[in-house]
C-alpha atoms as a PDB file:
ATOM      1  CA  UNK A   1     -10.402 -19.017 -12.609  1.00  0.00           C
ATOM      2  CA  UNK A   2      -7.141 -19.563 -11.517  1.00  0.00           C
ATOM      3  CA  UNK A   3      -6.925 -20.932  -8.018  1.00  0.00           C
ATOM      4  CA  UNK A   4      -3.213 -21.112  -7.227  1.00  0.00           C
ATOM      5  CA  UNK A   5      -2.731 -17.364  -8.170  1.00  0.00           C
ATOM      6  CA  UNK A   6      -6.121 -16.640  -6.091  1.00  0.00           C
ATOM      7  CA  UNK A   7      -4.683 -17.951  -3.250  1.00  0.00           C
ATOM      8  CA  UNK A   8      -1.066 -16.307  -4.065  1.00  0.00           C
ATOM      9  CA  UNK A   9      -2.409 -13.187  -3.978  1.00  0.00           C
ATOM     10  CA  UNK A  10      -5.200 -13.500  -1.245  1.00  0.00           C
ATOM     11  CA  UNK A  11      -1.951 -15.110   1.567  1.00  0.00           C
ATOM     12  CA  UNK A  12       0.308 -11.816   0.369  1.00  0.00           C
ATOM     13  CA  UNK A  13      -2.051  -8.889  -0.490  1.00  0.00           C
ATOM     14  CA  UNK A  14      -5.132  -9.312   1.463  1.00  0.00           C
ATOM     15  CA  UNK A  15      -7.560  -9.391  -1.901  1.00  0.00           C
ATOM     16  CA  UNK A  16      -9.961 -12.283  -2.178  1.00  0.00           C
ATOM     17  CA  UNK A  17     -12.908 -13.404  -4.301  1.00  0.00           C
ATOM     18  CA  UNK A  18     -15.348 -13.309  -1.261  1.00  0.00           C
ATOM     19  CA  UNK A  19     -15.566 -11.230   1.230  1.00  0.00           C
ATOM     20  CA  UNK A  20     -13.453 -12.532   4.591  1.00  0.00           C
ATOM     21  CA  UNK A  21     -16.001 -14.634   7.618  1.00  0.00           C
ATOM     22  CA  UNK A  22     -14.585 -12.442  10.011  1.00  0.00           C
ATOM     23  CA  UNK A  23     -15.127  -8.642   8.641  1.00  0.00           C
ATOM     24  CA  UNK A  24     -16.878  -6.540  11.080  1.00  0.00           C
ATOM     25  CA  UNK A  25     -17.936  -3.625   8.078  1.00  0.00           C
ATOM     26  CA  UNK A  26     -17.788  -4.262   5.154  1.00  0.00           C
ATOM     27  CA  UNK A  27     -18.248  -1.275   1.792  1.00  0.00           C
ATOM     28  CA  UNK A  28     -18.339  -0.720  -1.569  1.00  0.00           C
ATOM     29  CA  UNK A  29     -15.609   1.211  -3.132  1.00  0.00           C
ATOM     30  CA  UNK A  30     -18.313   2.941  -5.175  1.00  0.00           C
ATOM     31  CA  UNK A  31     -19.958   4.345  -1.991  1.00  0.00           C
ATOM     32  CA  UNK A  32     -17.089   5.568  -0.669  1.00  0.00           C
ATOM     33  CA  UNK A  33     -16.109   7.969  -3.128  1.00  0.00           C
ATOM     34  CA  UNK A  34     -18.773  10.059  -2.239  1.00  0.00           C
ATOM     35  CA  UNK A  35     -17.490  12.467   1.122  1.00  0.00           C
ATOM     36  CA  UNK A  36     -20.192  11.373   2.917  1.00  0.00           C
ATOM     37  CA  UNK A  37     -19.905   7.456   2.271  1.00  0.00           C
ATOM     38  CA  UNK A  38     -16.218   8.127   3.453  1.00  0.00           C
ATOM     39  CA  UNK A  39     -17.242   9.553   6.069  1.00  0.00           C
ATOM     40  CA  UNK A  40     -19.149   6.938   7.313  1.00  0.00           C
ATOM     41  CA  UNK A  41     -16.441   4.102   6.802  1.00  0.00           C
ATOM     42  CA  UNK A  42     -14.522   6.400   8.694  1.00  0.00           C
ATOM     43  CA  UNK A  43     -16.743   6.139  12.025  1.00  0.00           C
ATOM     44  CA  UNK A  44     -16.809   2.905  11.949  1.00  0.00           C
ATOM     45  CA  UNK A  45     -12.745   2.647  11.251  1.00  0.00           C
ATOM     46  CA  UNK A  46     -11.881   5.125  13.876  1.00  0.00           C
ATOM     47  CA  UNK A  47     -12.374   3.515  17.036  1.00  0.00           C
ATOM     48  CA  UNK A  48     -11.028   0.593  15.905  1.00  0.00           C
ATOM     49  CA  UNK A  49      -7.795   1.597  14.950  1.00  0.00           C
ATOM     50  CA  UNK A  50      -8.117   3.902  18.107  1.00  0.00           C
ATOM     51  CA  UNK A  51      -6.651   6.833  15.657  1.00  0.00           C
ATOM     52  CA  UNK A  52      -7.120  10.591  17.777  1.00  0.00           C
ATOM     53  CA  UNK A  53      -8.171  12.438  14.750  1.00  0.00           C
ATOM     54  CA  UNK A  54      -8.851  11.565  10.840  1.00  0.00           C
ATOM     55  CA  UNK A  55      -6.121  12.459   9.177  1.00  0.00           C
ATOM     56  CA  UNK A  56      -4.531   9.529  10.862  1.00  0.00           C
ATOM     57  CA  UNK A  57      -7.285   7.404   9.776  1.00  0.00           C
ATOM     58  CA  UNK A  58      -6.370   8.704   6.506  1.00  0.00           C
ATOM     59  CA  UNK A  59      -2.555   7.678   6.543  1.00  0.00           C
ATOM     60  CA  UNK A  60      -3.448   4.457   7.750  1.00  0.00           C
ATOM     61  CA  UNK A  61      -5.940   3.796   4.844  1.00  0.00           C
ATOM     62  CA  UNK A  62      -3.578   4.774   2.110  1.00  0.00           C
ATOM     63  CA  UNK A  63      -1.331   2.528   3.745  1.00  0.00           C
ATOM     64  CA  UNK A  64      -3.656  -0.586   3.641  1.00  0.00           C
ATOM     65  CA  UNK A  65      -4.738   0.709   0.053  1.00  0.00           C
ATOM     66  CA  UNK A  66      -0.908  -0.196  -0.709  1.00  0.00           C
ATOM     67  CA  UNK A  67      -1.748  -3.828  -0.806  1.00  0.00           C
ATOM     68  CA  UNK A  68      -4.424  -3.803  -3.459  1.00  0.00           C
ATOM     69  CA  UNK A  69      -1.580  -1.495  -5.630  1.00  0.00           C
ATOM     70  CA  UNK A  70       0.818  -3.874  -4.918  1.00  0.00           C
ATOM     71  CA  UNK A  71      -1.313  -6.702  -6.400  1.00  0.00           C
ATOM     72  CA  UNK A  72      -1.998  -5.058  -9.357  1.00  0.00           C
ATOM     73  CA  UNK A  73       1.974  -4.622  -9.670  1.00  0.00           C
ATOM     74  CA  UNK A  74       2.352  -8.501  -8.461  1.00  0.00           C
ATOM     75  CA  UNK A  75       0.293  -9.713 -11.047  1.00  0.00           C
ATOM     76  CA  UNK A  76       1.028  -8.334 -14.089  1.00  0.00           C
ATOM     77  CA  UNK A  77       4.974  -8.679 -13.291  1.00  0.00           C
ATOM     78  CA  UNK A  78       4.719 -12.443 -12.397  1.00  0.00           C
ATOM     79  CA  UNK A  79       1.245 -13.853 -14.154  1.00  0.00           C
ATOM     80  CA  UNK A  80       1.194 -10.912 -16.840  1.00  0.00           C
ATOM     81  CA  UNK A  81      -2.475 -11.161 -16.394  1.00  0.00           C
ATOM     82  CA  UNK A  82      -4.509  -9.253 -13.729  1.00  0.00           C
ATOM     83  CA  UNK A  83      -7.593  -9.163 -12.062  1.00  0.00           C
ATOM     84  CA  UNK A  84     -10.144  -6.450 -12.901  1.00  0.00           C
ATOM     85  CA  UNK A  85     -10.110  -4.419 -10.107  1.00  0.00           C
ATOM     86  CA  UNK A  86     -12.919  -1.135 -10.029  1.00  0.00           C
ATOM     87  CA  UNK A  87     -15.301   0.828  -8.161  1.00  0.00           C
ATOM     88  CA  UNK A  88     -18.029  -1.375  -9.034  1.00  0.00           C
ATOM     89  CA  UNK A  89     -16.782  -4.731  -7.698  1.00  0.00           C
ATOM     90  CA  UNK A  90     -13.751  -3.192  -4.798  1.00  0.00           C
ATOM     91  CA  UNK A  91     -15.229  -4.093  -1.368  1.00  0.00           C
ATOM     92  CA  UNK A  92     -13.082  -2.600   1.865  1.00  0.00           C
ATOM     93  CA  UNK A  93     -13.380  -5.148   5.256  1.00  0.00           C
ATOM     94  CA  UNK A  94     -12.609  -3.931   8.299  1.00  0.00           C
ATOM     95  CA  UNK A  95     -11.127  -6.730  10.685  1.00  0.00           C
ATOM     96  CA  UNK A  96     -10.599  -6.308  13.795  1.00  0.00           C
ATOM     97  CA  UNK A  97      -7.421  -8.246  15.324  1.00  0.00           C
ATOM     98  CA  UNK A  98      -5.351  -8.504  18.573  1.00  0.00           C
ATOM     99  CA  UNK A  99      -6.107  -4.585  19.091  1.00  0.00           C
ATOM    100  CA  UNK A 100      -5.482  -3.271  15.820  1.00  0.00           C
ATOM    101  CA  UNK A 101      -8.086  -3.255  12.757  1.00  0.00           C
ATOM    102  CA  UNK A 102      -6.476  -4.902   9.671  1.00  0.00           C
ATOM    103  CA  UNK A 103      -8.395  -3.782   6.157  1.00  0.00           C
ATOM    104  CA  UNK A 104      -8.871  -6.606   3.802  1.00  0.00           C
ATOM    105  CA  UNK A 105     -10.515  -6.439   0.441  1.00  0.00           C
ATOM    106  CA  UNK A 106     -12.500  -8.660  -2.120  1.00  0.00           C
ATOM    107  CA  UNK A 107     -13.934  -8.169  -5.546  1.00  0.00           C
ATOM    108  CA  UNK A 108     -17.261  -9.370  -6.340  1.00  0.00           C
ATOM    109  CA  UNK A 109     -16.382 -10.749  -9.322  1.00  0.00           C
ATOM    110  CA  UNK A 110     -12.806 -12.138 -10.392  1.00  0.00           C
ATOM    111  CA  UNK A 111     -12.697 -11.499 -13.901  1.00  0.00           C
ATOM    112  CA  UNK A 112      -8.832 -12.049 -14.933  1.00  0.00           C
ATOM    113  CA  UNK A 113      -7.676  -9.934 -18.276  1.00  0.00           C
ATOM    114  CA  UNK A 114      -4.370 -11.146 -19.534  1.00  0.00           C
ATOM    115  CA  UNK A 115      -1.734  -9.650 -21.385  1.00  0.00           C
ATOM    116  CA  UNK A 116      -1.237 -10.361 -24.856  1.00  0.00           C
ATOM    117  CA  UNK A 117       1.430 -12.692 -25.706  1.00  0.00           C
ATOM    118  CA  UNK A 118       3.733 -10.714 -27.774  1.00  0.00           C
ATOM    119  CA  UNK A 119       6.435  -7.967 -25.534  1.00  0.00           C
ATOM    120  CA  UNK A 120       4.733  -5.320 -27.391  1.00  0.00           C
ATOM    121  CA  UNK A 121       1.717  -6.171 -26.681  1.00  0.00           C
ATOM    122  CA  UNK A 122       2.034  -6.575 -23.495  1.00  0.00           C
ATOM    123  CA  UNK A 123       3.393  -3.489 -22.806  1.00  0.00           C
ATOM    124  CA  UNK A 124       0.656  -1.747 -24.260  1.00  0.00           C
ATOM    125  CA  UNK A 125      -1.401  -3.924 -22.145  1.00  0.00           C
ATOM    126  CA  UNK A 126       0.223  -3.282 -18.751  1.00  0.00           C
ATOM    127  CA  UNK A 127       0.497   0.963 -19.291  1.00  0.00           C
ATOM    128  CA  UNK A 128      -3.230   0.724 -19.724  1.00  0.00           C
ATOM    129  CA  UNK A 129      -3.926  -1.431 -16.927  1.00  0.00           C
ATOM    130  CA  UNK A 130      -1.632   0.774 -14.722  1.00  0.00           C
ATOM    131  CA  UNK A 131      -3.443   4.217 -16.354  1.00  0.00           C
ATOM    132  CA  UNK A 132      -6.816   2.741 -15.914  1.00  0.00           C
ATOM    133  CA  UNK A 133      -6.424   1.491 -12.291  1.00  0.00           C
ATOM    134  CA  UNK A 134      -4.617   4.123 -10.801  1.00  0.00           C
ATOM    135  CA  UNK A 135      -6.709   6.772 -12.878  1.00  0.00           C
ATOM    136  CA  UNK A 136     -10.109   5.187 -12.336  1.00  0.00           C
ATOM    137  CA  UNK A 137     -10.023   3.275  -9.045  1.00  0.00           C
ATOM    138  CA  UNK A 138      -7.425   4.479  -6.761  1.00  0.00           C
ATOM    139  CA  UNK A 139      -7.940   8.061  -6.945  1.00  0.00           C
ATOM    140  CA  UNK A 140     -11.376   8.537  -6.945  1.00  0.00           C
ATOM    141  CA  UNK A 141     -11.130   6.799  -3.479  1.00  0.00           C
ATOM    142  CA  UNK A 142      -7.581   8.747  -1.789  1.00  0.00           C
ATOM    143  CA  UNK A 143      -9.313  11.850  -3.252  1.00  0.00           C
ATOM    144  CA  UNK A 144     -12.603  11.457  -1.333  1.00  0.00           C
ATOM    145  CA  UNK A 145     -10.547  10.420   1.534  1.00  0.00           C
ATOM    146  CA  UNK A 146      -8.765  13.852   1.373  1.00  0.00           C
ATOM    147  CA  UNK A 147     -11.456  15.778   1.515  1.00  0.00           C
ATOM    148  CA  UNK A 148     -13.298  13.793   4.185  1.00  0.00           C
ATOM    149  CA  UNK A 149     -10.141  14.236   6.575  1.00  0.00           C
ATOM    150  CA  UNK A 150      -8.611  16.972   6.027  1.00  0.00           C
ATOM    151  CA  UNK A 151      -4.939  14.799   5.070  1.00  0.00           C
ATOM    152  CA  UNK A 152      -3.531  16.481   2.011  1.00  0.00           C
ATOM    153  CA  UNK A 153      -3.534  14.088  -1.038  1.00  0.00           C
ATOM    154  CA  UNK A 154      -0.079  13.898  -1.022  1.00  0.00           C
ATOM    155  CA  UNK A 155       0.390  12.770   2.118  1.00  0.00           C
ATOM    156  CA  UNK A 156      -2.325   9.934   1.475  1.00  0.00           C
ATOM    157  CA  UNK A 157      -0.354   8.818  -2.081  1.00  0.00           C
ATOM    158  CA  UNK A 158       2.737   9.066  -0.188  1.00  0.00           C
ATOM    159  CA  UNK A 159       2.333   5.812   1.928  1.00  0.00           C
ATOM    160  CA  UNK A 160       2.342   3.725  -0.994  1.00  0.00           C
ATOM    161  CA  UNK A 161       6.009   3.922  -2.288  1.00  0.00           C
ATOM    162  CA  UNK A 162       7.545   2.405   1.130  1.00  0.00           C
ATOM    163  CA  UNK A 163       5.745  -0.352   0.889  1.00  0.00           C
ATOM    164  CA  UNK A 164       6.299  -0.680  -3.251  1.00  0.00           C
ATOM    165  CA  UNK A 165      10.259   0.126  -2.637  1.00  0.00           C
ATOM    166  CA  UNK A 166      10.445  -2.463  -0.051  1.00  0.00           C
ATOM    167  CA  UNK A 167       8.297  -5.137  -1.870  1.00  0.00           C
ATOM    168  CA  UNK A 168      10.103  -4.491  -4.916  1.00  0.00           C
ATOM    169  CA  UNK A 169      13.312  -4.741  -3.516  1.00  0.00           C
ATOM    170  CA  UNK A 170      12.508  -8.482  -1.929  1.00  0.00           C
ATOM    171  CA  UNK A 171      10.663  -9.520  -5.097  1.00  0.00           C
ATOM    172  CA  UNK A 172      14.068  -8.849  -7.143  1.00  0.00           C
ATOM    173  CA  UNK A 173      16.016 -10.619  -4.502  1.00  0.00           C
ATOM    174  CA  UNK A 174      14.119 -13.847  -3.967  1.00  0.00           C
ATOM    175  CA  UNK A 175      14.188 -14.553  -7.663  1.00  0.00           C
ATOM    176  CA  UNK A 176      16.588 -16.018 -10.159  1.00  0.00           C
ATOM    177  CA  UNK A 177      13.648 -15.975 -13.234  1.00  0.00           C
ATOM    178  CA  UNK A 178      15.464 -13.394 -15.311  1.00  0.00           C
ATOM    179  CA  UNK A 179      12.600 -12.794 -17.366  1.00  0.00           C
ATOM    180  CA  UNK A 180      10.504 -11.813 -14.019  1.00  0.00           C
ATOM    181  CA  UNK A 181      13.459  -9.791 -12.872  1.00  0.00           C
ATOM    182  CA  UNK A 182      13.398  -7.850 -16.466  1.00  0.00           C
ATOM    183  CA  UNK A 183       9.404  -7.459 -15.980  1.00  0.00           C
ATOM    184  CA  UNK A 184       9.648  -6.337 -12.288  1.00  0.00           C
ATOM    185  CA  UNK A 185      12.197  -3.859 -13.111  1.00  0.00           C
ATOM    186  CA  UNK A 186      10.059  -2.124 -15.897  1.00  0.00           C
ATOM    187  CA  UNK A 187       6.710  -2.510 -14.545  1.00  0.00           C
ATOM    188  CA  UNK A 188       7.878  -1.067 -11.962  1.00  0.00           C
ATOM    189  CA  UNK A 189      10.055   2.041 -13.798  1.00  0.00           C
ATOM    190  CA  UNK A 190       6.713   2.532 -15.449  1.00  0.00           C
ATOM    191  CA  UNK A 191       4.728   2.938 -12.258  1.00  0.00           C
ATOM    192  CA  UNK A 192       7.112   5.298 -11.657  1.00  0.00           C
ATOM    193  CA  UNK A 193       8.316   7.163 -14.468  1.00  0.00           C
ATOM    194  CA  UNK A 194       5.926   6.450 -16.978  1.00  0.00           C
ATOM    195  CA  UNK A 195       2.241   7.833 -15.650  1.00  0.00           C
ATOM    196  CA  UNK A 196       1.802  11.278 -15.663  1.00  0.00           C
ATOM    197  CA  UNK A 197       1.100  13.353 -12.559  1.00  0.00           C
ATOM    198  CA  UNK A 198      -3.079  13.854 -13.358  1.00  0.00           C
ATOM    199  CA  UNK A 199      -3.456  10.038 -13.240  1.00  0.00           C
ATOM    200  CA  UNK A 200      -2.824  10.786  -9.471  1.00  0.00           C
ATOM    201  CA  UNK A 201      -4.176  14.305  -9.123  1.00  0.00           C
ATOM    202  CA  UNK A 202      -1.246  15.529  -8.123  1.00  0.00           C
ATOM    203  CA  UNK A 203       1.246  18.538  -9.231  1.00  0.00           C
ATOM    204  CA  UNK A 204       4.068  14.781  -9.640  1.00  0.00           C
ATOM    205  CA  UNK A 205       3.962  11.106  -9.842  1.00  0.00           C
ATOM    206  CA  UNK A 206       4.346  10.432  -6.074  1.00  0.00           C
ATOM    207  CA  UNK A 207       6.136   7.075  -6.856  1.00  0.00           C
ATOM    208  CA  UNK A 208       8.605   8.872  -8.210  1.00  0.00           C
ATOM    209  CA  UNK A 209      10.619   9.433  -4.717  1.00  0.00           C
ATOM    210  CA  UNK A 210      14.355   8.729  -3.498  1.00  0.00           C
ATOM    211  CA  UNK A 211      14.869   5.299  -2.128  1.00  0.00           C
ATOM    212  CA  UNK A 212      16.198   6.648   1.470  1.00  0.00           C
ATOM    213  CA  UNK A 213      18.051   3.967   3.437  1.00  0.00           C
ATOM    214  CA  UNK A 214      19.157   4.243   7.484  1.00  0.00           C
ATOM    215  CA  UNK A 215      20.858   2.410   9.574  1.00  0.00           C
ATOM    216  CA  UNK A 216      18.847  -0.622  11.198  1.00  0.00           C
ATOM    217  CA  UNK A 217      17.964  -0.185  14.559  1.00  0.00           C
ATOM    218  CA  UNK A 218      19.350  -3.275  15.767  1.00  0.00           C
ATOM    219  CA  UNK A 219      22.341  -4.181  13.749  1.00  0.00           C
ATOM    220  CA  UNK A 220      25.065  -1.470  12.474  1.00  0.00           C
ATOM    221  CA  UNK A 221      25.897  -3.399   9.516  1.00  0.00           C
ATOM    222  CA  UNK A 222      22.569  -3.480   7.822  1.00  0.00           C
ATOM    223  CA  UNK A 223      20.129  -0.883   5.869  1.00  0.00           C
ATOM    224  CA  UNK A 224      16.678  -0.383   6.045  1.00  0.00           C
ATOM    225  CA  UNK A 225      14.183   1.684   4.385  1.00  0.00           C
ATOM    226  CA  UNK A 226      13.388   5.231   5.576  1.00  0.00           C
ATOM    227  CA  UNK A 227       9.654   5.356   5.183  1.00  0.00           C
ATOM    228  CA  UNK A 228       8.750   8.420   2.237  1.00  0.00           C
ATOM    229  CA  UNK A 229       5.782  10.287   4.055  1.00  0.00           C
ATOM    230  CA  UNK A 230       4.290   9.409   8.186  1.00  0.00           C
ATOM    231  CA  UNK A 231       2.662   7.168   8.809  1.00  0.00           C
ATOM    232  CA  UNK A 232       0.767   8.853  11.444  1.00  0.00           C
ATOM    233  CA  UNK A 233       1.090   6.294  14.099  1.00  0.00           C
ATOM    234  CA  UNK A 234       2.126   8.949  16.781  1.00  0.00           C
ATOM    235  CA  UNK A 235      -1.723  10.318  15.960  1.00  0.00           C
ATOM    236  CA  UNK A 236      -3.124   7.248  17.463  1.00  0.00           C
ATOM    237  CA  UNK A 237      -3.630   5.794  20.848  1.00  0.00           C
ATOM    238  CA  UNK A 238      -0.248   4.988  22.368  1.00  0.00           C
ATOM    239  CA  UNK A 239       1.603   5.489  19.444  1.00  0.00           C
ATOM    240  CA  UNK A 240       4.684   7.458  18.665  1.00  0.00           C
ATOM    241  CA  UNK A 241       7.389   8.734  16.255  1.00  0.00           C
ATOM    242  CA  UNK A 242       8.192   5.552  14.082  1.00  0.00           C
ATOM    243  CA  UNK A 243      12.142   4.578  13.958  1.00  0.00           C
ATOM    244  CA  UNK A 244      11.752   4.778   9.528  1.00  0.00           C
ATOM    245  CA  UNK A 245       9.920   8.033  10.009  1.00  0.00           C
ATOM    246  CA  UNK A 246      11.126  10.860   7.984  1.00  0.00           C
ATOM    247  CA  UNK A 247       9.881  13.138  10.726  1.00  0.00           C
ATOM    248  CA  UNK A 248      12.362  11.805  13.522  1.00  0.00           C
ATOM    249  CA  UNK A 249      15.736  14.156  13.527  1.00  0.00           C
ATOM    250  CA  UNK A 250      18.771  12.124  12.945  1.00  0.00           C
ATOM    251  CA  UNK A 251      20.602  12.373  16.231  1.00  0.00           C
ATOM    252  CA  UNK A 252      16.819  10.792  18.172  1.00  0.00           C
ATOM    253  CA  UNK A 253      17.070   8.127  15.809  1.00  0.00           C
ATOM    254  CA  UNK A 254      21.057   7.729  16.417  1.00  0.00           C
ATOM    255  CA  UNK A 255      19.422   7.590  20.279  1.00  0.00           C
ATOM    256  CA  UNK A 256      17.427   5.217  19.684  1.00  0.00           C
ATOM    257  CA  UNK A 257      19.557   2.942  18.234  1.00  0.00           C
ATOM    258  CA  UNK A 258      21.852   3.410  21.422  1.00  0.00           C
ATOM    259  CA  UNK A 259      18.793   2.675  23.999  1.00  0.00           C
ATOM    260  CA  UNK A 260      17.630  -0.428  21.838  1.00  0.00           C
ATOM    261  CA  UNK A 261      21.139  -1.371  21.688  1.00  0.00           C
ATOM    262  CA  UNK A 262      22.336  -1.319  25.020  1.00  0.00           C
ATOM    263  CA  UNK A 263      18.759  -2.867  26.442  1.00  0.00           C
ATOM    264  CA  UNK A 264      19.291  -5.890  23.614  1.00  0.00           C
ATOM    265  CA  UNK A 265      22.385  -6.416  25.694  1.00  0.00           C
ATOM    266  CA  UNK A 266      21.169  -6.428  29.040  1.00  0.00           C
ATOM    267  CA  UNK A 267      20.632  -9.957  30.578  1.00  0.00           C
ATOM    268  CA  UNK A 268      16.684 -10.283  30.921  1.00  0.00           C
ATOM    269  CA  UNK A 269      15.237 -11.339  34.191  1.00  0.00           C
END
């Protein structure tokens, strides 16, 4: 067992080999492909998160989902090796923290299957591991959270590409290995272009969106990402309309740039 990448990928993704001291619930990704067993992690999830109704519980949990994705991505990219990640050894932690309710997960065993050493081989390797894990593990689990809350698939997958585009996007950046640059770059045009749509249960790949980028709200001469699909935060207790959201009109986010703007400036008392 490899500690160092352990700990790399607990620090950025959340995953561990143990479950976390402080969970509050803890579940089995087996038992929550089930509507009922869904159900029940959504009670318990609910409150915490203080969402009004489930289908932003549902947006919240495909966006916490997005880290174990993005550790599957991490690893093969940069280790070319990943850990086994299924139904029968996923656990989902519910946290809660500072009044919010971070997810965390752990695998009950961390059983690390690495990529052959040849570029061909490895290729092979990392289209199955992306077929099997996406196939097999994630959408079992944002299917049974469809039907437990009434979010349609779509909008579930659709919180993960932000968060890939964006991670992506700072991986390439921070990085002068060209070989990792190569692999990020076509892992990541596989993810995208290279699964077919039943993998996700869906009519398309939903990776396979537009990078959108908007003006930052706090400085005219840099870009942000537009966030693909909502988040849903306006669906929970004193939340609202996200800056990034797609569903904010361009001239209330060109307002909201002014107000943030203009109060930035303002001496503080």
């Amino acid at each position: 067992m490899n500690e160092a990448q352990i700990k790399d990928i607990g620090s950025k993704f959340d995953l561990y080999p143990s479950p976390p001291d402080e969970a509050r619930y803890s579940f089995t990704a087996q038992d929550l492909i089930s509507v009922e067993g869904m159900r029940a992690f959504m009670d318990c999830y609910r409150p915490l998160m203080k969402a009004l109704d489930d289908k932003a519980v549902a947006a919240y949990f495909g966006g916490w989902f997005s880290s174990v994705a993005l550790a599957v991505q991490y690893s093969v990219s940069l280790y070319s090796n990943v850990p086994v990640i299924n139904l029968s050894n996923l656990r989902i932690h519910l946290i809660p923290a500072s009044g919010y309710c971070r997810v965390a997960f752990s695998l009950d065993s961390w059983v690390i299957d690495p990529a052959p050493a040849d570029e061909q081989g490895r290729v092979t390797w990392r289209n199955k591991v992306f077929t099997e894990f996406y196939r097999n593990t994630a959408s079992p689990l944002l299917h049974a959270m469809s039907a437990a809350s009434g979010l349609r698939l779509g909008e579930i997958w659709g919180q993960l590409p932000s968060k890939f585009n964006y991670y992506i996007e700072m991986l390439a950046a921070g990085s002068s290995n060209k070989e990792f640059l190569i692999h990020v770059q076509d892992d990541y045009s596989c993810l995208r272009k290279g699964l077919a749509a039943e993998v996700f249960q869906l009519p398309r790949n939903p990776f396979e969106v537009e990078v959108r980028k908007i003006e930052s709200l706090a400085d005219p001469e840099q870009r942000v990402h537009m966030r693909n699909r909502c988040c849903l935060y306006y669906r929970t207790e004193g939340g609202s309309v996200c800056y990034t959201c797609p569903r904010l009109k361009e001239e209330e986010r060109a307002t909201r740039r002014a107000e943030y703007r203009i109060q930035a400036a303002s001496p503080q008392v």
